[in-house]
Protein backbone atom coordinates (compact mmCIF):
# COMPACT_ATOMS: atom_id res chain seq x y z
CA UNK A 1 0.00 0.00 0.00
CA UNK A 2 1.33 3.17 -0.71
CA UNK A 3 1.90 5.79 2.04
CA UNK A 4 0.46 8.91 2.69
CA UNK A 5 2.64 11.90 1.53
CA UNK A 6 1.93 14.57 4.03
CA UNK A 7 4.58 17.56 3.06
CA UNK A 8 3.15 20.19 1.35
CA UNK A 9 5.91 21.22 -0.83
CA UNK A 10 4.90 19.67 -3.44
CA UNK A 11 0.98 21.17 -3.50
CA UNK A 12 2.66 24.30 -2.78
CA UNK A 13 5.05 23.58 -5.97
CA UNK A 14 1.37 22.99 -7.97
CA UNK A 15 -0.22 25.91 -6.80
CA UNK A 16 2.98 28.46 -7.40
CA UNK A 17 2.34 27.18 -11.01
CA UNK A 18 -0.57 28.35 -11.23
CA UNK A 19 -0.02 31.51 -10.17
CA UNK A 20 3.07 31.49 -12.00
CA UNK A 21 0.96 30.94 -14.98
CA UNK A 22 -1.49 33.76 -13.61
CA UNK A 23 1.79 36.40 -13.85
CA UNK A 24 3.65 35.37 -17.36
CA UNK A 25 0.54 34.75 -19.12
CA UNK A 26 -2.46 36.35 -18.26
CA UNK A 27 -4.47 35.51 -15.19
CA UNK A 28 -7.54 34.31 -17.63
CA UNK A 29 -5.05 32.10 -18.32
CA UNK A 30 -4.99 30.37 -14.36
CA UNK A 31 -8.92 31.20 -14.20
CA UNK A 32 -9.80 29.02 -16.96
CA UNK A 33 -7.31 26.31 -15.70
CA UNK A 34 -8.66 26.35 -12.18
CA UNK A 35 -11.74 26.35 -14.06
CA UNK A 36 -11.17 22.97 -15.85
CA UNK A 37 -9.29 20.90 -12.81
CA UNK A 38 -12.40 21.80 -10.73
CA UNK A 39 -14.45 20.58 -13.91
CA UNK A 40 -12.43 17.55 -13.30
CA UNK A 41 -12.66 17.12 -9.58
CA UNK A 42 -16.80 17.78 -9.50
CA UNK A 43 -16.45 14.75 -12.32
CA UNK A 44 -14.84 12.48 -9.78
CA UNK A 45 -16.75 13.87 -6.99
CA UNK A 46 -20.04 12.68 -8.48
CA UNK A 47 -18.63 9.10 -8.83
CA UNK A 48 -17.05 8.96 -5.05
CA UNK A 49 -20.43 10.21 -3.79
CA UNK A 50 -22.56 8.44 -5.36
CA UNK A 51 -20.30 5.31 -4.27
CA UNK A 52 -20.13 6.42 -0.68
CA UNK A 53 -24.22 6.30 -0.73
CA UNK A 54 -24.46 3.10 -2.38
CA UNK A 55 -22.55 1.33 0.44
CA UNK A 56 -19.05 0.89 -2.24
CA UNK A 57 -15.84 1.07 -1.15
CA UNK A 58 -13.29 3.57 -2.20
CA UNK A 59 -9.72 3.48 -1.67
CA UNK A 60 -8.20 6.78 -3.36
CA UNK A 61 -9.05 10.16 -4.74
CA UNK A 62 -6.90 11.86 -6.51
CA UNK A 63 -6.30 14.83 -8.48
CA UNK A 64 -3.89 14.11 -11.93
CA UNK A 65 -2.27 11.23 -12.12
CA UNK A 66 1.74 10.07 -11.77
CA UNK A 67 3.74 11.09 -8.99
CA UNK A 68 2.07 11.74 -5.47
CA UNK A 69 3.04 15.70 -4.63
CA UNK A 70 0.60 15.73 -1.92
CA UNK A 71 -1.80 13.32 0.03
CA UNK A 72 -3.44 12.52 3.83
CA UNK A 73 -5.76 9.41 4.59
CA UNK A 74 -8.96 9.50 6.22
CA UNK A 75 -10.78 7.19 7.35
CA UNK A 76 -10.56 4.10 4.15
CA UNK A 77 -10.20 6.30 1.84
CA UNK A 78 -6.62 8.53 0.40
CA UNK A 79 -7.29 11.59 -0.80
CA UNK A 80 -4.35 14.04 -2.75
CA UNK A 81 -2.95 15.53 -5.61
CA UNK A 82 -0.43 14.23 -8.86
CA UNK A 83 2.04 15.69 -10.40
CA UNK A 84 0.57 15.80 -13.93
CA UNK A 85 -3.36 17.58 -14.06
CA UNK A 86 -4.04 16.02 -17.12
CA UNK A 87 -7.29 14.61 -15.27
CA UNK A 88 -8.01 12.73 -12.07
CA UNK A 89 -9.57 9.40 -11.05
CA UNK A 90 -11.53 7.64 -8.16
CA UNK A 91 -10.62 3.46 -6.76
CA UNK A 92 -13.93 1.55 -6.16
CA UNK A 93 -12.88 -1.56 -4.82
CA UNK A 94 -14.27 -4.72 -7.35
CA UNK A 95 -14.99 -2.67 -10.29
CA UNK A 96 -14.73 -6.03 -12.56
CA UNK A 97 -14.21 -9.71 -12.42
CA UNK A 98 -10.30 -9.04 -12.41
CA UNK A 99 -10.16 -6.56 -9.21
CA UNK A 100 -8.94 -8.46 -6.37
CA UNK A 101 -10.75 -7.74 -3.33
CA UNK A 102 -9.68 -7.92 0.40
CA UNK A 103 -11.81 -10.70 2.46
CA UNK A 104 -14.49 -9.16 4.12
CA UNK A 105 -14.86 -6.32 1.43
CA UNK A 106 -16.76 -8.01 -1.29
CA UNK A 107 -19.72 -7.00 -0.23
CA UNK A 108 -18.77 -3.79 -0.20
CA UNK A 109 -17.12 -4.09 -4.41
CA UNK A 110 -19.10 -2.39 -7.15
CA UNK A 111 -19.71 -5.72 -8.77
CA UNK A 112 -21.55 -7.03 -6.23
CA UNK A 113 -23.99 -3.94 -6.27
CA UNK A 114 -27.52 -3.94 -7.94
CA UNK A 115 -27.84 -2.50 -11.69
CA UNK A 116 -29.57 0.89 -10.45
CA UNK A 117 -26.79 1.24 -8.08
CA UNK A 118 -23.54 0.42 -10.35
CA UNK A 119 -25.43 2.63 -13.19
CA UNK A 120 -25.86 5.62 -10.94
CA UNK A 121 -21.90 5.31 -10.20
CA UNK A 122 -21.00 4.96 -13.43
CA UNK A 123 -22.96 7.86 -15.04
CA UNK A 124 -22.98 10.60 -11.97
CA UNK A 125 -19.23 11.78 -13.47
CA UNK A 126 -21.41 12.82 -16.39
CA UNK A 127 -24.30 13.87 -14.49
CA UNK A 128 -21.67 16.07 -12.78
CA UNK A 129 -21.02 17.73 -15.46
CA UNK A 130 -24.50 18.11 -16.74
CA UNK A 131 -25.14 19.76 -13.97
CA UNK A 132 -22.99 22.44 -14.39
CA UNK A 133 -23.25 23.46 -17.66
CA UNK A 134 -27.52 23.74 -16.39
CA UNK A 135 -26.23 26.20 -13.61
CA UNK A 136 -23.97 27.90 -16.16
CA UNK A 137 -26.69 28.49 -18.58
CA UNK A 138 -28.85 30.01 -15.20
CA UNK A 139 -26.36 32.29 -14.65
CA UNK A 140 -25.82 33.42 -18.43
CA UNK A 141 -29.56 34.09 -18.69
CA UNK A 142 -30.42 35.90 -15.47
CA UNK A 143 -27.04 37.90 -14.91
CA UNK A 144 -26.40 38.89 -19.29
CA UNK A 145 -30.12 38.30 -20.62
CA UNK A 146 -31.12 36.26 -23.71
CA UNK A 147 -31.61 38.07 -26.76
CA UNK A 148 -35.27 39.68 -28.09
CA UNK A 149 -37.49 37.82 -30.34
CA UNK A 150 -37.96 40.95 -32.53
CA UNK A 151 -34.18 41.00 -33.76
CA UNK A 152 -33.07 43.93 -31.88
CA UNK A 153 -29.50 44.41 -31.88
CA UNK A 154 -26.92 46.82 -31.02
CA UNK A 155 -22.99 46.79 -31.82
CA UNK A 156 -21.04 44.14 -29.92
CA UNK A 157 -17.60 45.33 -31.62
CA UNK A 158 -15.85 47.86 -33.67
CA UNK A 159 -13.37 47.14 -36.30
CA UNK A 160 -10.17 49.50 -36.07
CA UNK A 161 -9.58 51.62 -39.43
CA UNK A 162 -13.42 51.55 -40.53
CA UNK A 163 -16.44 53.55 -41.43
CA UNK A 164 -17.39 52.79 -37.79
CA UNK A 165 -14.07 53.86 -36.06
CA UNK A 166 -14.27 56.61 -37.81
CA UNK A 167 -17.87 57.65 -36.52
CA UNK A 168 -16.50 56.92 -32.82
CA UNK A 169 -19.55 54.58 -32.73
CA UNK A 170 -19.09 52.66 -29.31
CA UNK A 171 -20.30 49.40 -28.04
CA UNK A 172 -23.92 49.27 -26.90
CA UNK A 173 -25.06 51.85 -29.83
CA UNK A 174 -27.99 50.70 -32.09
CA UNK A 175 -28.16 51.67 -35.61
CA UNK A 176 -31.21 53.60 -36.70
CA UNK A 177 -30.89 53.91 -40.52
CA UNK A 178 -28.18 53.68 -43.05
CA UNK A 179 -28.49 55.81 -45.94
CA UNK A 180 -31.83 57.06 -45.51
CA UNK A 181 -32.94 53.23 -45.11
CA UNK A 182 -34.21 51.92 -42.14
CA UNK A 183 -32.46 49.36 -40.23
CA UNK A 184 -35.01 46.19 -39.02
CA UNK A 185 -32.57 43.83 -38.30
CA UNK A 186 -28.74 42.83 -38.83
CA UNK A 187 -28.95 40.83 -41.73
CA UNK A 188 -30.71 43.11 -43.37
CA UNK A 189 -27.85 46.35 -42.50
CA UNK A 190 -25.78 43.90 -43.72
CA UNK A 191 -27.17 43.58 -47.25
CA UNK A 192 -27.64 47.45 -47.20
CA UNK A 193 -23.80 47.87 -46.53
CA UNK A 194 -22.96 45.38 -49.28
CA UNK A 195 -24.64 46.80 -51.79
CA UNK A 196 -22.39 50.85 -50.65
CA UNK A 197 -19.18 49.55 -50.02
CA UNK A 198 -17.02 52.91 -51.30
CA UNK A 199 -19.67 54.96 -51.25
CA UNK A 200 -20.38 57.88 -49.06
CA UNK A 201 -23.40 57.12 -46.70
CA UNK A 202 -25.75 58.57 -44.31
CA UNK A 203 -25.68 56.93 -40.62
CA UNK A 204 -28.32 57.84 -38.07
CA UNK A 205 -27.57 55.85 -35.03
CA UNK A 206 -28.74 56.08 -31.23
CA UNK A 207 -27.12 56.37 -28.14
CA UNK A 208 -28.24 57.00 -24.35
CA UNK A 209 -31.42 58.08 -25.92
CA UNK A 210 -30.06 60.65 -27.86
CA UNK A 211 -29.88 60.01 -31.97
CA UNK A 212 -26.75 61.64 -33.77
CA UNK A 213 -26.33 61.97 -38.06
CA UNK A 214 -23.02 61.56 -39.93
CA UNK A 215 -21.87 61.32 -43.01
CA UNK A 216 -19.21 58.56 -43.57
CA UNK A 217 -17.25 56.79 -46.40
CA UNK A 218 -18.15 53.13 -46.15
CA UNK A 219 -15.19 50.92 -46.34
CA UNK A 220 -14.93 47.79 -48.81
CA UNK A 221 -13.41 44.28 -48.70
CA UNK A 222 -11.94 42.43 -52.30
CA UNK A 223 -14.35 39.90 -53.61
CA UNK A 224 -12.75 36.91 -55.05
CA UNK A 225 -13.41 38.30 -58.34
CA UNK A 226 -11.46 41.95 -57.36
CA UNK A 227 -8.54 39.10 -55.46
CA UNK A 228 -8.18 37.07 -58.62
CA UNK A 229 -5.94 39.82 -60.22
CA UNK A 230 -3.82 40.42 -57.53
CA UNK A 231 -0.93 38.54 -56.24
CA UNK A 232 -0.55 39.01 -52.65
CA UNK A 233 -4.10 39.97 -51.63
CA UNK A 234 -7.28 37.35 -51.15
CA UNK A 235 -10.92 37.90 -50.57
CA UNK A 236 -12.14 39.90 -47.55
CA UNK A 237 -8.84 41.92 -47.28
CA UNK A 238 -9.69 45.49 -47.40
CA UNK A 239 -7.06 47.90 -48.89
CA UNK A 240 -6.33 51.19 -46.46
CA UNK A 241 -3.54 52.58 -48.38
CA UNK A 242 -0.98 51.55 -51.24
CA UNK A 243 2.37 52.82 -51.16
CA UNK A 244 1.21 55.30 -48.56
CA UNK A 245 -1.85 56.85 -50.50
CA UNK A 246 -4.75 56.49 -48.26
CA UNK A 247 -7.57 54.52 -50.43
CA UNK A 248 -11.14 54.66 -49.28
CA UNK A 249 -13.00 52.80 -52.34
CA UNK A 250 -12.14 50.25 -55.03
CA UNK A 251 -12.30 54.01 -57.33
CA UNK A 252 -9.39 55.03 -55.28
CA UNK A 253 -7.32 51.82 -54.93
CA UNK A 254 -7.37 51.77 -59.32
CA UNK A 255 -6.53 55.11 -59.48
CA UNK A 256 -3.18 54.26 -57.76
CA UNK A 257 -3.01 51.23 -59.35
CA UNK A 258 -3.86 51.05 -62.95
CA UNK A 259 -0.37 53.00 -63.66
CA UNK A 260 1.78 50.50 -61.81
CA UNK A 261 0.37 47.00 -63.30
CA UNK A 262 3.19 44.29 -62.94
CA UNK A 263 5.44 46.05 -60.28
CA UNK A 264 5.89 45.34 -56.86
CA UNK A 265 3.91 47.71 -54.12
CA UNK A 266 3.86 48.14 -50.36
CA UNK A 267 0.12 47.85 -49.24
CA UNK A 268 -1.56 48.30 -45.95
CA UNK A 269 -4.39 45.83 -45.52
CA UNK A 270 -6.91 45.18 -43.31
CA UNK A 271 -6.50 41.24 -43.19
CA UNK A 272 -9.16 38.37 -43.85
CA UNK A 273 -8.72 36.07 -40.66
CA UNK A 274 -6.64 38.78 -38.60
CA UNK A 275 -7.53 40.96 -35.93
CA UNK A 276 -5.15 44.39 -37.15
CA UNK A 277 -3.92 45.97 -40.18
CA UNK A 278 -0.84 45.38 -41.53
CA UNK A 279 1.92 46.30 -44.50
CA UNK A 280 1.82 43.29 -47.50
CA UNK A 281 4.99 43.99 -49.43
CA UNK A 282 5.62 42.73 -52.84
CA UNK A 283 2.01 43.22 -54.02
CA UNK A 284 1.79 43.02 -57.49
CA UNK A 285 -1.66 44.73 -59.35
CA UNK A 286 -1.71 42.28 -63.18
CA UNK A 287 -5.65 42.86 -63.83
CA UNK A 288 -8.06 45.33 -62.24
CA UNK A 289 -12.11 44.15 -62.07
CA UNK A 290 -14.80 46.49 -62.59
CA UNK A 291 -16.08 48.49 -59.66
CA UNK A 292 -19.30 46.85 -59.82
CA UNK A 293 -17.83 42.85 -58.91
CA UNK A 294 -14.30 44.07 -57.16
CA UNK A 295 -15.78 45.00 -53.70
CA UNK A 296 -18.14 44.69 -51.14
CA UNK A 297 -19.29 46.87 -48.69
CA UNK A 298 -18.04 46.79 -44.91
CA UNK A 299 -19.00 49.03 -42.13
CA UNK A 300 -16.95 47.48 -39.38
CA UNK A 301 -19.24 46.18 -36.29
CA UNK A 302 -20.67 43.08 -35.23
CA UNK A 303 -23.72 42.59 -33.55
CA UNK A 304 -25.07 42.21 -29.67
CA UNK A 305 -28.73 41.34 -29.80
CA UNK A 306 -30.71 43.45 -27.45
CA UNK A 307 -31.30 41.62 -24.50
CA UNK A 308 -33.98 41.05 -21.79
CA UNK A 309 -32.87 39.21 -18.21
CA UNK A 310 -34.79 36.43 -17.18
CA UNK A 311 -36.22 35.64 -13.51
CA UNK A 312 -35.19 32.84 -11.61
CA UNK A 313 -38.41 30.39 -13.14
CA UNK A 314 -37.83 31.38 -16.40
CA UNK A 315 -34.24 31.51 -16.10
CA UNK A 316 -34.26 27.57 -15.15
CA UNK A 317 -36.44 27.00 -17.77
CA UNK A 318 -34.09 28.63 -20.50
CA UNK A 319 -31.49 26.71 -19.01
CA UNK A 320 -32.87 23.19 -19.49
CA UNK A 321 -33.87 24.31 -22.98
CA UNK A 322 -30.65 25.77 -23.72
CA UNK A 323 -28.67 22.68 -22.21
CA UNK A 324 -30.95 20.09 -24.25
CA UNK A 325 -30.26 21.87 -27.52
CA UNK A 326 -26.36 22.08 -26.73
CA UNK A 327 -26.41 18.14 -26.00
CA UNK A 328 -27.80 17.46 -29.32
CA UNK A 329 -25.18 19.77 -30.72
CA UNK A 330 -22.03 18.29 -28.57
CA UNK A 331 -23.79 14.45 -29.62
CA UNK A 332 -24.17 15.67 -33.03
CA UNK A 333 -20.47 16.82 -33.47
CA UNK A 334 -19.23 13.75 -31.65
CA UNK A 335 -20.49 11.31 -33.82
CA UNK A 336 -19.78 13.29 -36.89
CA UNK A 337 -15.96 13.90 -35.52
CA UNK A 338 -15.44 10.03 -35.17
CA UNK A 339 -16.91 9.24 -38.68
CA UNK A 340 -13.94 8.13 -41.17
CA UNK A 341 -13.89 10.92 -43.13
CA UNK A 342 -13.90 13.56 -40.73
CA UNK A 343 -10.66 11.77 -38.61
CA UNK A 344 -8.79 11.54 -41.84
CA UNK A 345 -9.44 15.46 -42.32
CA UNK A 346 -8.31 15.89 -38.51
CA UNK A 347 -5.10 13.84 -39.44
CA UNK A 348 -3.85 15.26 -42.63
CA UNK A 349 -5.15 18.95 -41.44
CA UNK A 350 -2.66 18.58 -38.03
CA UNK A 351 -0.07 16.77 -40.32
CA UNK A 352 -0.12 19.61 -42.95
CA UNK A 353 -0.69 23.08 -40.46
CA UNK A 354 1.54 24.60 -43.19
CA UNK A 355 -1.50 26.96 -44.70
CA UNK A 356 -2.05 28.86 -41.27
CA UNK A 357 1.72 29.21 -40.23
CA UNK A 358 2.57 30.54 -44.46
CA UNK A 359 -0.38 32.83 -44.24
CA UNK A 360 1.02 34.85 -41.39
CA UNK A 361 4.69 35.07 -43.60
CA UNK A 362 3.50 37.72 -45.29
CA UNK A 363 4.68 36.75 -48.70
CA UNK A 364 1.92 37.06 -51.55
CA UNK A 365 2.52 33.71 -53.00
CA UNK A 366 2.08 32.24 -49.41
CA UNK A 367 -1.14 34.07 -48.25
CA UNK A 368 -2.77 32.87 -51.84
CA UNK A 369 -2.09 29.49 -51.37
CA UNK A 370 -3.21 29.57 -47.51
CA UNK A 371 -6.55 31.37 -49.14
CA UNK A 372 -7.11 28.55 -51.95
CA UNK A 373 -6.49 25.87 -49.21
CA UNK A 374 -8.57 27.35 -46.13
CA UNK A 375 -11.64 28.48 -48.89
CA UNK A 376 -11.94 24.26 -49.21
CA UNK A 377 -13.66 24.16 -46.06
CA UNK A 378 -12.95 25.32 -42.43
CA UNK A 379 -10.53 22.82 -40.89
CA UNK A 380 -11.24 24.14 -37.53
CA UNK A 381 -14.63 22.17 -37.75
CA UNK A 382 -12.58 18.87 -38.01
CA UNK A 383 -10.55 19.03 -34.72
CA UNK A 384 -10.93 18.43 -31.58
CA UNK A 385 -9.36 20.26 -28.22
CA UNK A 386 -6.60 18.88 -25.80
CA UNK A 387 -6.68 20.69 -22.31
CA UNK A 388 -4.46 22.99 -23.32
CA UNK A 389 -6.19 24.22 -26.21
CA UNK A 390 -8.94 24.09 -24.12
CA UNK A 391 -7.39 26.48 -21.76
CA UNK A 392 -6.23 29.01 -24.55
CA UNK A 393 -9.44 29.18 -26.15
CA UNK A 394 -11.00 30.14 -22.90
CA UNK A 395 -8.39 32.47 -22.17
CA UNK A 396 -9.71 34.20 -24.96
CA UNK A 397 -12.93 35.36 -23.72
CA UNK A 398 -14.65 37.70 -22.11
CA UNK A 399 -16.39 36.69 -18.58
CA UNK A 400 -19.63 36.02 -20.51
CA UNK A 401 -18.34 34.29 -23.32
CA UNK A 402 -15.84 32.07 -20.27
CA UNK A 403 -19.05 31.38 -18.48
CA UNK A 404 -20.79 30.10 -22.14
CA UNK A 405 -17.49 28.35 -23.23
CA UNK A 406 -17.41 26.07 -19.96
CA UNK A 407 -21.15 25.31 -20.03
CA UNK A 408 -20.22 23.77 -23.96
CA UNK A 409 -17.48 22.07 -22.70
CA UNK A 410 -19.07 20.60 -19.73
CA UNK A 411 -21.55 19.03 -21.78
CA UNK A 412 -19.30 18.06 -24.41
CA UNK A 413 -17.13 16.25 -21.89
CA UNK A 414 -19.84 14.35 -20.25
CA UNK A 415 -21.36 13.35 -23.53
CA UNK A 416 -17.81 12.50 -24.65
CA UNK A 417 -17.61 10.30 -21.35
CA UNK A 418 -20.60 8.14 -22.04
CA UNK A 419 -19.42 6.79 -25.55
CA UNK A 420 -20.12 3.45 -24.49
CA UNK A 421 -16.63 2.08 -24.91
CA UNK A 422 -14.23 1.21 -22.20
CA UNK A 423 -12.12 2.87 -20.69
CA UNK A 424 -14.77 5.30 -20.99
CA UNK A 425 -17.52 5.97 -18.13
CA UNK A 426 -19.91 4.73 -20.93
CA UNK A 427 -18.01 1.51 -21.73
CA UNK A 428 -19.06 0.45 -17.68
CA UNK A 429 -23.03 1.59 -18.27
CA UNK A 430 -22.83 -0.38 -21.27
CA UNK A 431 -21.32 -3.62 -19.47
CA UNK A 432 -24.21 -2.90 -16.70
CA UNK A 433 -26.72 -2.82 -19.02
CA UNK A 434 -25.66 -5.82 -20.94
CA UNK A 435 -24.91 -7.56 -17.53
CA UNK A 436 -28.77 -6.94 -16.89
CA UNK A 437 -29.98 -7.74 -19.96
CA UNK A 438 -28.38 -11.00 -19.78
CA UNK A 439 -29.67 -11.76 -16.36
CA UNK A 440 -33.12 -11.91 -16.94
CA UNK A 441 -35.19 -14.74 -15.97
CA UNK A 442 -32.04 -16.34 -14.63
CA UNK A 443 -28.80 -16.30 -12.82
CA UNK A 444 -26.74 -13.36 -12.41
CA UNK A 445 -24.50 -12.47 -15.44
CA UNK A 446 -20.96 -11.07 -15.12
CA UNK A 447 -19.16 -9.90 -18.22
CA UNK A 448 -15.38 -11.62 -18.08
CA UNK A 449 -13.08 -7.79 -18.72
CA UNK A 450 -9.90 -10.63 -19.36
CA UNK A 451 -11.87 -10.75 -22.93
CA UNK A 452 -12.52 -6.93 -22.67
CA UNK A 453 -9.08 -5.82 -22.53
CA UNK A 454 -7.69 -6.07 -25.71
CA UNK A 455 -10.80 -3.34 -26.90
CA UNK A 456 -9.82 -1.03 -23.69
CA UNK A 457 -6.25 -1.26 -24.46
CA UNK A 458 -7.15 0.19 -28.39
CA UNK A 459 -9.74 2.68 -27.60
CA UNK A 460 -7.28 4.01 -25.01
CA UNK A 461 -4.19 3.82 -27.54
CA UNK A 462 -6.21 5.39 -29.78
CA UNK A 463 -7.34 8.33 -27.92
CA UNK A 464 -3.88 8.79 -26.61
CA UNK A 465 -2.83 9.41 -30.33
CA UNK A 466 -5.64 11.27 -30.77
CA UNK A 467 -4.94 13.55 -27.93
CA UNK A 468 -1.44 13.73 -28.75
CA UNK A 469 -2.20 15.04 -32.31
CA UNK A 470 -4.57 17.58 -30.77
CA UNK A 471 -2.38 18.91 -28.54
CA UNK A 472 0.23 19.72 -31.33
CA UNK A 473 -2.61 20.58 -33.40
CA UNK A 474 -3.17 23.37 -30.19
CA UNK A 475 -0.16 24.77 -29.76
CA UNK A 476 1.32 25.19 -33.82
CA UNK A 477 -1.97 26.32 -34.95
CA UNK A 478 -4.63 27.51 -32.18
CA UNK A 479 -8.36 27.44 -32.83
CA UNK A 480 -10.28 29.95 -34.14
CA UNK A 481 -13.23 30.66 -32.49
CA UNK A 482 -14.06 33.83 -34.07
């Protein structure tokens, strides 16, 4: 038996991490991991309890797994913290045919337990989890509101160098009309702005109460037909000056251009897929597209839809709702991840991360390629997240959009947890079940796990791989969630 380590240098070593990550990094950065190793200890929590009230036995409960860094016994039970946080696990005593159990104890091993009993174990790491994306929800609705049925909005964001920057529009304003046109709804500004881009514009918008009128050059992004002709720049980048001539329109941008066809210019861009402008050198103008097919329009906000906070009975409401139709999404995108064609793309997409890390060298040849490749489909939709990338995605957020993320990836890891294939919670309510099913009308059934082992031993090899490829996946090419 292994002793109890009782010096707290170790912990202490853990939790200096964390704050060390807190300091270098960003403390979102130590939130969302203290975040996800409480996610993990409520998942073991649920199991231990649920054991402990079924009359099971339960020998250890511990935070990460390899080396001890910190543990104390009480009463039957050894309770601590490993070295690596890469998850954490609970010891029933008997948890298959194979588990040798002290005498006197057998009556006290999971496998000796009815089917409700061993099936409530089994699941409550999930339920756990559940659980706390339902309570998430409950806080997203009544603290930030749901949006209006009406399609309300008001701006969420503001793009730097647009047509909105340049209005000093702010967060929280609403749009009244664009252009002399009234706004209903976003989709609909949206088409309005497409149909402008270049073009000087009319905005009315509201704020406080109070409703202000300027006048404002609408900004425009390259279509793939206004792209095709020039090396360097793809569709959606948006041109703010070439060769340090401001350009407003797709008018302005040929006026520079059409006397410099073949050479090499220095442009600033507003870049598809980045956050801030920046200079493209060696930008060379072959072909120039009419005016009419080069450009859309872009304004330069995003949308927050107007809100309304929900009481505590409606609030819980919302949250079931909400929680039921983010299952179905998580089970949907589970089963579609693990289909053949979707692991292959995961594969070759990790393999092959050369599109995202060429498209950031600048170089015109580079960022067309990375365009061509990414325009194929989105490979972010064919990956899945280690903890790390877990963490850095998180990081990312705003307390709102934290509070969202972990409700999605509570569910997502306690739907992920009942696949029913061992080592997987769901691989032991499966084995119930069957053990049940089996033992009807007759004597009791108990699945042999000596003929089991060879499938544990693969599904865990093969999610070992597959977290290993996520992990790179996560660090050389981060998701984007935007």
């Amino acid at each position: 038996m292994n002793e109890t380590k009782n010096d707290f240098t170790g912990l202490a070593l853990l939790i200096g991490a964390i704050v060390a990550l807190g300091a270098l990094a960003g403390w979102s950065w130590a939130i969302v991991v203290v975040a996800i190793i409480f996610m993990i200890f409520m998942h073991e929590l649920g199991h231990y309890l649920t054991a402990k009230w079924t009359g099971m036995k339960v020998t250890e409960f511990f935070i990460g797994f390899g080396p001890r860094l910190w543990s104390f016994r009480k009463g039957e039970t050894e309770y601590g913290v490993k070295g690596i946080p890469a998850g954490a696990y609970v010891r029933i005593i008997g948890m298959n045919n194979l588990d040798d159990v002290e005498e006197g104890d057998e009556d006290r091993a999971y496998r000796v337990k009815s089917f409700p009993r061993r099936l409530l174990v089994v699941s409550a790491g999930s339920a756990m989890h559940f659980m706390m994306a339902i309570i998430l929800i409950f806080i997203l609705v009544t603290a930030y509101g749901v949006g209006r049925d009406d399609g309300s909005w008001a701006i969420g964001s503001v793009s730097d160098a647009s047509a909105a920057a340049a209005l000093d529009l702010e967060v929280g304003d609403e749009i009244v009309s664009l252009d002399g046109v009234e706004v209903v709804d976003f989709i609909q500004f949206g088409d309005i702005v497409v149909e402008r881009g270049g073009q000087l514009v009319e905005v009315v918008w509201e704020r406080d109460g109070d409703l202000f009128t300027e006048s404002v050059i609408l900004g425009a992004r390259l279509t793939p037909e206004g792209a095709d002709g020039i090396e360097g720049l793809i569709p959606r980048d948006r041109i703010l000056a070439v060769e340090g001539i401001e350009v407003f329109s797709w008018d302005d941008f040929v006026a520079v251009a059409e006397h410099r066809l073949g050479e090499e210019l220095s442009v600033i861009v507003d870049p598809a897929r980045e956050l801030t402008p920046r200079v493209i050198d060696g930008v060379v103008v072959n072909t120039l597209a009419g005016s009419e097919v080069a450009t859309t329009g872009f304004f330069g906000v995003s949308q927050e839809p107007a809100r309304e906070t929900l009481g505590v009975f409606d609030g819980a409401r919302r949250a079931v709702t909400e929680f039921g139709d983010l299952t179905q999404q998580a089970t949907t995108g589970l089963v579609r991840f693990f289909t053949p064609g979707t692991l292959s793309n995961f594969f070759t997409d990790t393999v092959d991360v050369s599109p995202d890390i060429t498209e950031q060298t600048g170089v015109a040849e580079d960022r067309e390629l990375a365009s061509r490749a990414l325009d194929i489909r989105n490979p972010d939709e064919d990956r899945i997240l280690s903890i790390y990338g877990a963490a850095r995605a998180g990081a990312s957020f705003d307390a709102e959009g934290l509070l969202f993320f972990l409700a999605a990836l509570n569910i997502f890891v306690g739907v992920f947890n009942l696949v029913p294939l061992p080592p997987l919670d769901g691989g032991h309510v499966a084995v119930a079940i069957y053990e049940r099913v089996r033992s009807i009308g007759g004597r009791r059934h108990e699945v042999d796990y000596a003929k089991l082992l060879p499938l544990t031993y693969t599904v865990f090899a093969a999610l070992m791989v597959i977290g290993m490829f996520a992990l790179f996946r996560d660090i050389v090419d981060p998701i984007d969630l935007g």
